[in-house]
Protein backbone atom coordinates (compact mmCIF):
# COMPACT_ATOMS: atom_id res chain seq x y z
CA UNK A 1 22.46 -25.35 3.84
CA UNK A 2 22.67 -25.05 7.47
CA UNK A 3 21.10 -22.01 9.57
CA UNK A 4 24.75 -22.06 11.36
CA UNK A 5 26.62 -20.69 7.90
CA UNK A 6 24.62 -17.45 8.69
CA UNK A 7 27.00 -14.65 10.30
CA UNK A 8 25.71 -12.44 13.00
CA UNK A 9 25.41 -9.06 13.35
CA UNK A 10 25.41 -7.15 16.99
CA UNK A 11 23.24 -4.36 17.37
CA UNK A 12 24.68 -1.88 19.67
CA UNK A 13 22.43 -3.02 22.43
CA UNK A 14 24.03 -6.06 21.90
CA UNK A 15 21.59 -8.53 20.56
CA UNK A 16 22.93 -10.28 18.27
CA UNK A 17 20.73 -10.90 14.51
CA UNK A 18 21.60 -13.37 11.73
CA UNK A 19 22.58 -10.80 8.69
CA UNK A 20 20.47 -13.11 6.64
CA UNK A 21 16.77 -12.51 7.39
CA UNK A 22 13.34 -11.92 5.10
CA UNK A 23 10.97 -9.49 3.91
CA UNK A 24 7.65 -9.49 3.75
CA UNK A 25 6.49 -6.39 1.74
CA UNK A 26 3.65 -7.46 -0.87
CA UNK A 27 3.03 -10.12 1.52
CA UNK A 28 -1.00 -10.29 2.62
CA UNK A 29 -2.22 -9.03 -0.45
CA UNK A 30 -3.80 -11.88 -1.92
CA UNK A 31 -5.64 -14.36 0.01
CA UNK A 32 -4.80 -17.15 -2.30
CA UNK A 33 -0.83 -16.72 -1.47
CA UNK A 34 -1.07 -17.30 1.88
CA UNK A 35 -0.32 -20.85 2.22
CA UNK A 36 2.80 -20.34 0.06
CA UNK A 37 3.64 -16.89 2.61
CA UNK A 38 3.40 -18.66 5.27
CA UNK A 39 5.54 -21.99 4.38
CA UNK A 40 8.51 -19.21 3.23
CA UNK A 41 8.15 -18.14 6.49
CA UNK A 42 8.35 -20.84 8.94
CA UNK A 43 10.82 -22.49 6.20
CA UNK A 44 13.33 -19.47 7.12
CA UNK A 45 12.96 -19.35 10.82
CA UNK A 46 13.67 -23.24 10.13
CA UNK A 47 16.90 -22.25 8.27
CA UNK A 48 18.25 -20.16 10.52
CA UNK A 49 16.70 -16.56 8.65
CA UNK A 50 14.87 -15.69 11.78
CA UNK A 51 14.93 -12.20 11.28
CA UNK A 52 11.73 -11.37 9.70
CA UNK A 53 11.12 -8.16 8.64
CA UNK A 54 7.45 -6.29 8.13
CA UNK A 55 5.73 -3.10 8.41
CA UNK A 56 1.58 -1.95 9.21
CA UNK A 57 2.26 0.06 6.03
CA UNK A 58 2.56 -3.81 3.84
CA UNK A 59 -0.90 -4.75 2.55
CA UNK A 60 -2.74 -2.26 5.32
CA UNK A 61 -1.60 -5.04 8.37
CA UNK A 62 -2.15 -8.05 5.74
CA UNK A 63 1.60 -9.01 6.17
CA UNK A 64 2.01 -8.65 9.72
CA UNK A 65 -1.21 -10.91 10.00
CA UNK A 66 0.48 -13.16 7.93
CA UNK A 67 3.51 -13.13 9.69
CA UNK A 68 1.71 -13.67 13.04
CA UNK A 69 0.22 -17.11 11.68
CA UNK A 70 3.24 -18.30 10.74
CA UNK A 71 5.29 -17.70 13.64
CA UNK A 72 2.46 -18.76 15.70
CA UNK A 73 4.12 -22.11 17.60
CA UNK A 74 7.72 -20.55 16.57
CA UNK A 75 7.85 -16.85 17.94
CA UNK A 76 10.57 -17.58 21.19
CA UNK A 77 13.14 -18.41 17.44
CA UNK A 78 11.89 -15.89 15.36
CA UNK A 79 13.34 -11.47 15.67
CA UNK A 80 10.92 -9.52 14.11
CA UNK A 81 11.02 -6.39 13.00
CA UNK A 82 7.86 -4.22 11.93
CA UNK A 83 7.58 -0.38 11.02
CA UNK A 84 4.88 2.47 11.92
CA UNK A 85 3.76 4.53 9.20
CA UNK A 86 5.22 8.36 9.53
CA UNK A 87 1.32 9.21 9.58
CA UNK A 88 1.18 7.39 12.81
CA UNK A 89 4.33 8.35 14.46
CA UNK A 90 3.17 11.42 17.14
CA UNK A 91 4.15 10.44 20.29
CA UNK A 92 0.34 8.93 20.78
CA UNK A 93 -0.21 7.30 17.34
CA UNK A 94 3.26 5.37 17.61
CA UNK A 95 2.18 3.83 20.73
CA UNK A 96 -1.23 2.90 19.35
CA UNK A 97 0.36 2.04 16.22
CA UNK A 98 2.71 -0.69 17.98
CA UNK A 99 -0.27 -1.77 19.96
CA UNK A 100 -2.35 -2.45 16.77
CA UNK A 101 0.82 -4.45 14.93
CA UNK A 102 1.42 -6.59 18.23
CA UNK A 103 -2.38 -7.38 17.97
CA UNK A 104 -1.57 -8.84 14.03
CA UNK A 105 1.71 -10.28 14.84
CA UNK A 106 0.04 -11.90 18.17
CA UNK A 107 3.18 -11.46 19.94
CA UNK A 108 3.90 -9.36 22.85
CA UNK A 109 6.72 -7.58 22.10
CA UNK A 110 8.77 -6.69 18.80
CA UNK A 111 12.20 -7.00 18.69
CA UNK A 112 12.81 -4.17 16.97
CA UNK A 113 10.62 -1.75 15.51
CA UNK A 114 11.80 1.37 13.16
CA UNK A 115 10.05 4.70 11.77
CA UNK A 116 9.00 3.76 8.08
CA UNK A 117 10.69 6.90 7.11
CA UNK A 118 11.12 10.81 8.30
CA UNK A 119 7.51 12.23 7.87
CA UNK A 120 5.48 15.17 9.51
CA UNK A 121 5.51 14.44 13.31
CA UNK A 122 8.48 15.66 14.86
CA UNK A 123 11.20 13.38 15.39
CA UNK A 124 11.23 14.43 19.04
CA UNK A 125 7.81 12.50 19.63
CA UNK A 126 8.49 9.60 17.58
CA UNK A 127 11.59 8.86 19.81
CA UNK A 128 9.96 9.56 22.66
CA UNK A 129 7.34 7.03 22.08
CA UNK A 130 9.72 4.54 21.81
CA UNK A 131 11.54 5.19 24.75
CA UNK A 132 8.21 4.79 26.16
CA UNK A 133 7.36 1.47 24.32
CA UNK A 134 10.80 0.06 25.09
CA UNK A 135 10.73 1.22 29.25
CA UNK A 136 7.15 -0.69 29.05
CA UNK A 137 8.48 -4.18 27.43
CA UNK A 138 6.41 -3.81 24.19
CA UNK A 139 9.66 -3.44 22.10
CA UNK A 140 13.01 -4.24 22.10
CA UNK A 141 14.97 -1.73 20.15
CA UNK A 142 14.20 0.76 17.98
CA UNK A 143 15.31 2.40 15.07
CA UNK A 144 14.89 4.07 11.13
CA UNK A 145 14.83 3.38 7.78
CA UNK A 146 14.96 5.58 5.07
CA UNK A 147 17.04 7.80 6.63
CA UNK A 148 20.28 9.54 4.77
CA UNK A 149 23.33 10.77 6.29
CA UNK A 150 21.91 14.24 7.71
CA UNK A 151 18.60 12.40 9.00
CA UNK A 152 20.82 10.28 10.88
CA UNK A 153 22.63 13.40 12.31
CA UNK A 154 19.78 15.15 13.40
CA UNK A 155 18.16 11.83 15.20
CA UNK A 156 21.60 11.57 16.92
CA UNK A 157 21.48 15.05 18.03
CA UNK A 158 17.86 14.38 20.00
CA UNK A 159 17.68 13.20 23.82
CA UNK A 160 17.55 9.55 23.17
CA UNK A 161 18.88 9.62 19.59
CA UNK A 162 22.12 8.12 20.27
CA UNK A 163 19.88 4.47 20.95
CA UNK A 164 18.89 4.09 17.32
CA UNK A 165 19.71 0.48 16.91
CA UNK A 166 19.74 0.69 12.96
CA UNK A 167 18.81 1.85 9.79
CA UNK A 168 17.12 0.07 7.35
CA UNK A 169 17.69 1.38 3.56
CA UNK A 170 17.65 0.60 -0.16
CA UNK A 171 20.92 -1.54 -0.45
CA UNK A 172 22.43 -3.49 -3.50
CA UNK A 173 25.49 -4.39 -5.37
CA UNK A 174 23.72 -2.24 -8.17
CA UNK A 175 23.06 0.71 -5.53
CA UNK A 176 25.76 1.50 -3.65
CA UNK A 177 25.48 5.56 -2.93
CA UNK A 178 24.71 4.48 0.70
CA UNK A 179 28.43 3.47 1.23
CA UNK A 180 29.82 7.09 -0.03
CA UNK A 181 28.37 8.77 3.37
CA UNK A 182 25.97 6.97 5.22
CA UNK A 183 27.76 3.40 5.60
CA UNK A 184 30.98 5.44 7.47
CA UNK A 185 28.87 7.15 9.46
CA UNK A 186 27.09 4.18 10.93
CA UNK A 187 30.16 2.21 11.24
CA UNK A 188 31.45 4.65 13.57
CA UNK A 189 29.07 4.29 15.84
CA UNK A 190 28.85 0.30 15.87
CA UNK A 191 25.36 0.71 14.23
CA UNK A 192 24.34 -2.15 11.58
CA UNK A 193 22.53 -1.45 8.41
CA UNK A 194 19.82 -3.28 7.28
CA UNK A 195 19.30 -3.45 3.19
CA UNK A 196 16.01 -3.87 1.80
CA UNK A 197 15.94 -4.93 -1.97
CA UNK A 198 18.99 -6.27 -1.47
CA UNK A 199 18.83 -8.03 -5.31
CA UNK A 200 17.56 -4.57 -6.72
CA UNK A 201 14.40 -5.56 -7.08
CA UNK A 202 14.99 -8.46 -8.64
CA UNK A 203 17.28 -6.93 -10.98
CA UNK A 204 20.44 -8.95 -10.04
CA UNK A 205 18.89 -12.09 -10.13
CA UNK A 206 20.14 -13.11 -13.46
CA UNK A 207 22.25 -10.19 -14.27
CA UNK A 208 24.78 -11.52 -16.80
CA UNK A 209 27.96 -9.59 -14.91
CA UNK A 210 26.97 -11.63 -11.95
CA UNK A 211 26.87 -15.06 -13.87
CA UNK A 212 30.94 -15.69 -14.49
CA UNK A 213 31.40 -15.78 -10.79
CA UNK A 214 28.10 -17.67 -10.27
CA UNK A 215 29.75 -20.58 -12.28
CA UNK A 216 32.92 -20.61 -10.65
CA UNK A 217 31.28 -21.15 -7.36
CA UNK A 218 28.30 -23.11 -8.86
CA UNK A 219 25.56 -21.00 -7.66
CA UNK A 220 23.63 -18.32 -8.97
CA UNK A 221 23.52 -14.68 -9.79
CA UNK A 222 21.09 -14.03 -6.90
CA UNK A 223 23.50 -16.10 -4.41
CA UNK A 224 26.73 -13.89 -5.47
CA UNK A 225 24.81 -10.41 -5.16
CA UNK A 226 23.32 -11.34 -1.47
CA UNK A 227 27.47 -13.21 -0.66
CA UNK A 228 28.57 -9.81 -1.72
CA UNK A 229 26.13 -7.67 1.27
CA UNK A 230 26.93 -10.88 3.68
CA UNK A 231 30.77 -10.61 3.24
CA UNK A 232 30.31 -7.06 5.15
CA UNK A 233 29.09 -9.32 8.23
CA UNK A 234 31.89 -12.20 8.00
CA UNK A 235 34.40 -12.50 10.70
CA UNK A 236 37.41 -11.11 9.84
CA UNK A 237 36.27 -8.79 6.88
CA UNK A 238 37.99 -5.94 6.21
CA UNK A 239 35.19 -3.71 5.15
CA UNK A 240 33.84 -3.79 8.55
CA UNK A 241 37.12 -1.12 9.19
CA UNK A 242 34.94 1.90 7.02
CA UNK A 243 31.69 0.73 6.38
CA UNK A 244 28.75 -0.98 8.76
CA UNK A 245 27.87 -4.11 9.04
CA UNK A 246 24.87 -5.35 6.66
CA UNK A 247 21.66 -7.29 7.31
CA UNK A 248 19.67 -8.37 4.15
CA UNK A 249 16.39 -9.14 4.15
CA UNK A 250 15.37 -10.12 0.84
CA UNK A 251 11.61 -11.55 0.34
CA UNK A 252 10.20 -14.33 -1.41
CA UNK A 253 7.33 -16.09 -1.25
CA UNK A 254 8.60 -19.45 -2.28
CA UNK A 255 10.07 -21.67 -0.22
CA UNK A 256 12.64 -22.70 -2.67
CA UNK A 257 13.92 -19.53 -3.30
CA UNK A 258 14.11 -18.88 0.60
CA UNK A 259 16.40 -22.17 0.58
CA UNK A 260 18.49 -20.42 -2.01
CA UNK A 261 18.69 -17.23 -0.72
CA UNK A 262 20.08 -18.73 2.91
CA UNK A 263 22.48 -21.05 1.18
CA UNK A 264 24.46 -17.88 -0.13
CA UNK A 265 25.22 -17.19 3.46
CA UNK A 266 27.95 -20.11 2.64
CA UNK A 267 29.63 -18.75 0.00
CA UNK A 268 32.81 -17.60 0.28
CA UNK A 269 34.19 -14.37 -2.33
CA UNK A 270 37.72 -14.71 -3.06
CA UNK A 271 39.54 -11.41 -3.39
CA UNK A 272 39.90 -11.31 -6.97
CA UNK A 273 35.98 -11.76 -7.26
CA UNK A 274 35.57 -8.90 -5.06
CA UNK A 275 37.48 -6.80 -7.13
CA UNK A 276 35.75 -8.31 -10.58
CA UNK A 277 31.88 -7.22 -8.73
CA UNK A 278 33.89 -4.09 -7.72
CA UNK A 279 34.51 -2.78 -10.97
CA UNK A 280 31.11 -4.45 -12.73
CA UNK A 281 29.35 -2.24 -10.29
CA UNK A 282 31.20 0.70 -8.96
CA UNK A 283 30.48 2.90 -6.01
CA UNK A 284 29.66 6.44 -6.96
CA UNK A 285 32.25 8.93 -6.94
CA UNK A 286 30.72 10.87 -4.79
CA UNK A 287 27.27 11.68 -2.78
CA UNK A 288 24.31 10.66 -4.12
CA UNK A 289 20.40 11.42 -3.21
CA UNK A 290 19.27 8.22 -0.87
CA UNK A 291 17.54 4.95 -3.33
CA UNK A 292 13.70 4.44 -1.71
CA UNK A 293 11.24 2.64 -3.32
């Protein structure tokens, strides 16, 4: 269960991110869960999950506070990733929004930092902003989530569009729509996706279509559904030809499951398993509206 059997994914400013990371959403809601937050933490930076993923939005700031004590002796191996709320995201609530999160995440800069989802401001101001926070060292990248396949054209249409570093959406073996039209259109331009509820809400963790190929490589249904997002990011993988790579940040809370979640980053799908989760789970036939939760 080494950190090292994590791929990597590029972004296209070139920093390169494990495609194995963690959430944090319901994180910082209840006090008595902190130690155990915390521990899952630190135990995936340990592992080699060191993309850790958060938002203001989680627990009003509880999360990011949470994520700030446990990186706190750890932040030069951690890449965090936090979100402003649409609400927030005029060109002068982003900036204090960012300059609120750094304050809870006690870091200096965030690595990467994305628009929650397409709200109210115009688009024009959010990007803007973090042009602004980038120029001034508070961020790294930026990009989205929650965006669909026309979103994503009309950011890529505004001055400053084309340096969207991602997109972070609903992504599972069990919701697949974003590969029909979204997925391509990424690809093409070298832009990684980053998939949130990557076990469908917990849905795949012991879905019986999952468990056949669990026992043949003696893991579990929760390992072959996150093997089947990381295959996207292995070298050599043909998907990477018509779809984006894929970064999966699925949270826990437990250390133990954090230790099984990295460990599927070493399994290995053979074709015909592939084409058995294929047909168990289909992509749609054709455009479907964009999975948010």
């Amino acid at each position: 269960m080494a950190g090292a059997a994590i791929p990597r994914v590029a972004l296209p400013s070139g920093v390169e991110v494990p495609a194995l990371g963690l959430g944090t959403w319901k994180m910082g809601e209840r006090r008595g869960a902190r130690r155990a937050e915390v521990a899952a933490i630190r135990r995936a930076v340990e592992l080699g999950a060191t993309l850790i993923d958060t938002a203001e939005m989680y627990a009003d700031g509880g999360a990011e506070e949470v994520v700030g004590e446990a990186l706190d002796g750890l932040g030069a191996d951690a890449f965090v990733v936090s979100k402003v709320l649409p609400s927030n995201a005029s060109a002068r609530g982003t900036i204090a929004a960012c300059e609120r999160s750094l304050k809870r995440l006690r870091r200096e800069r965030i690595d990467l930092y994305l628009l929650h989802w397409p709200g109210r401001h115009p688009l024009e101001e959010t990007v803007a902003a973090f042009e602004r926070l980038k120029a001034d060292g508070r961020i790294g990248d930026w990009g989205v989530s929650n965006f669909d396949a026309a979103d994503m054209a009309a950011l890529a249409a505004l001055p400053g569009g084309e340096r969207c570093a991602t997109n972070q959406v609903y992504y599972a073996l069990s919701r697949r729509g974003v590969e029909i039209d979204l997925l391509p259109w990424m690809a093409a331009r070298a832009m990684p996706a980053m998939a949130y509820c990557p076990l469908d809400e917990g849905r795949l963790a012991d879905h019986p279509e999952l468990a056949p190929i669990a026992r043949e490589l003696g893991a579990t249904p929760a390992q072959v559904a996150l093997a089947w997002l990381l295959h996207r990011a292995a070298p050599g993988d043909a998907s990477a030809a018509r779809d984006a790579a894929v970064i999966a940040i699925p949270k826990s809370a437990s250390v133990a499951r954090v230790e099984e979640n990295v460990a599927a980053a070493s399994l290995r799908l053979a074709p015909a398993q592939l084409e058995a989760l294929g047909r168990a789970f289909p992509r749609p036939s054709g455009p479907v509206p964009l999975a948010v939760v």
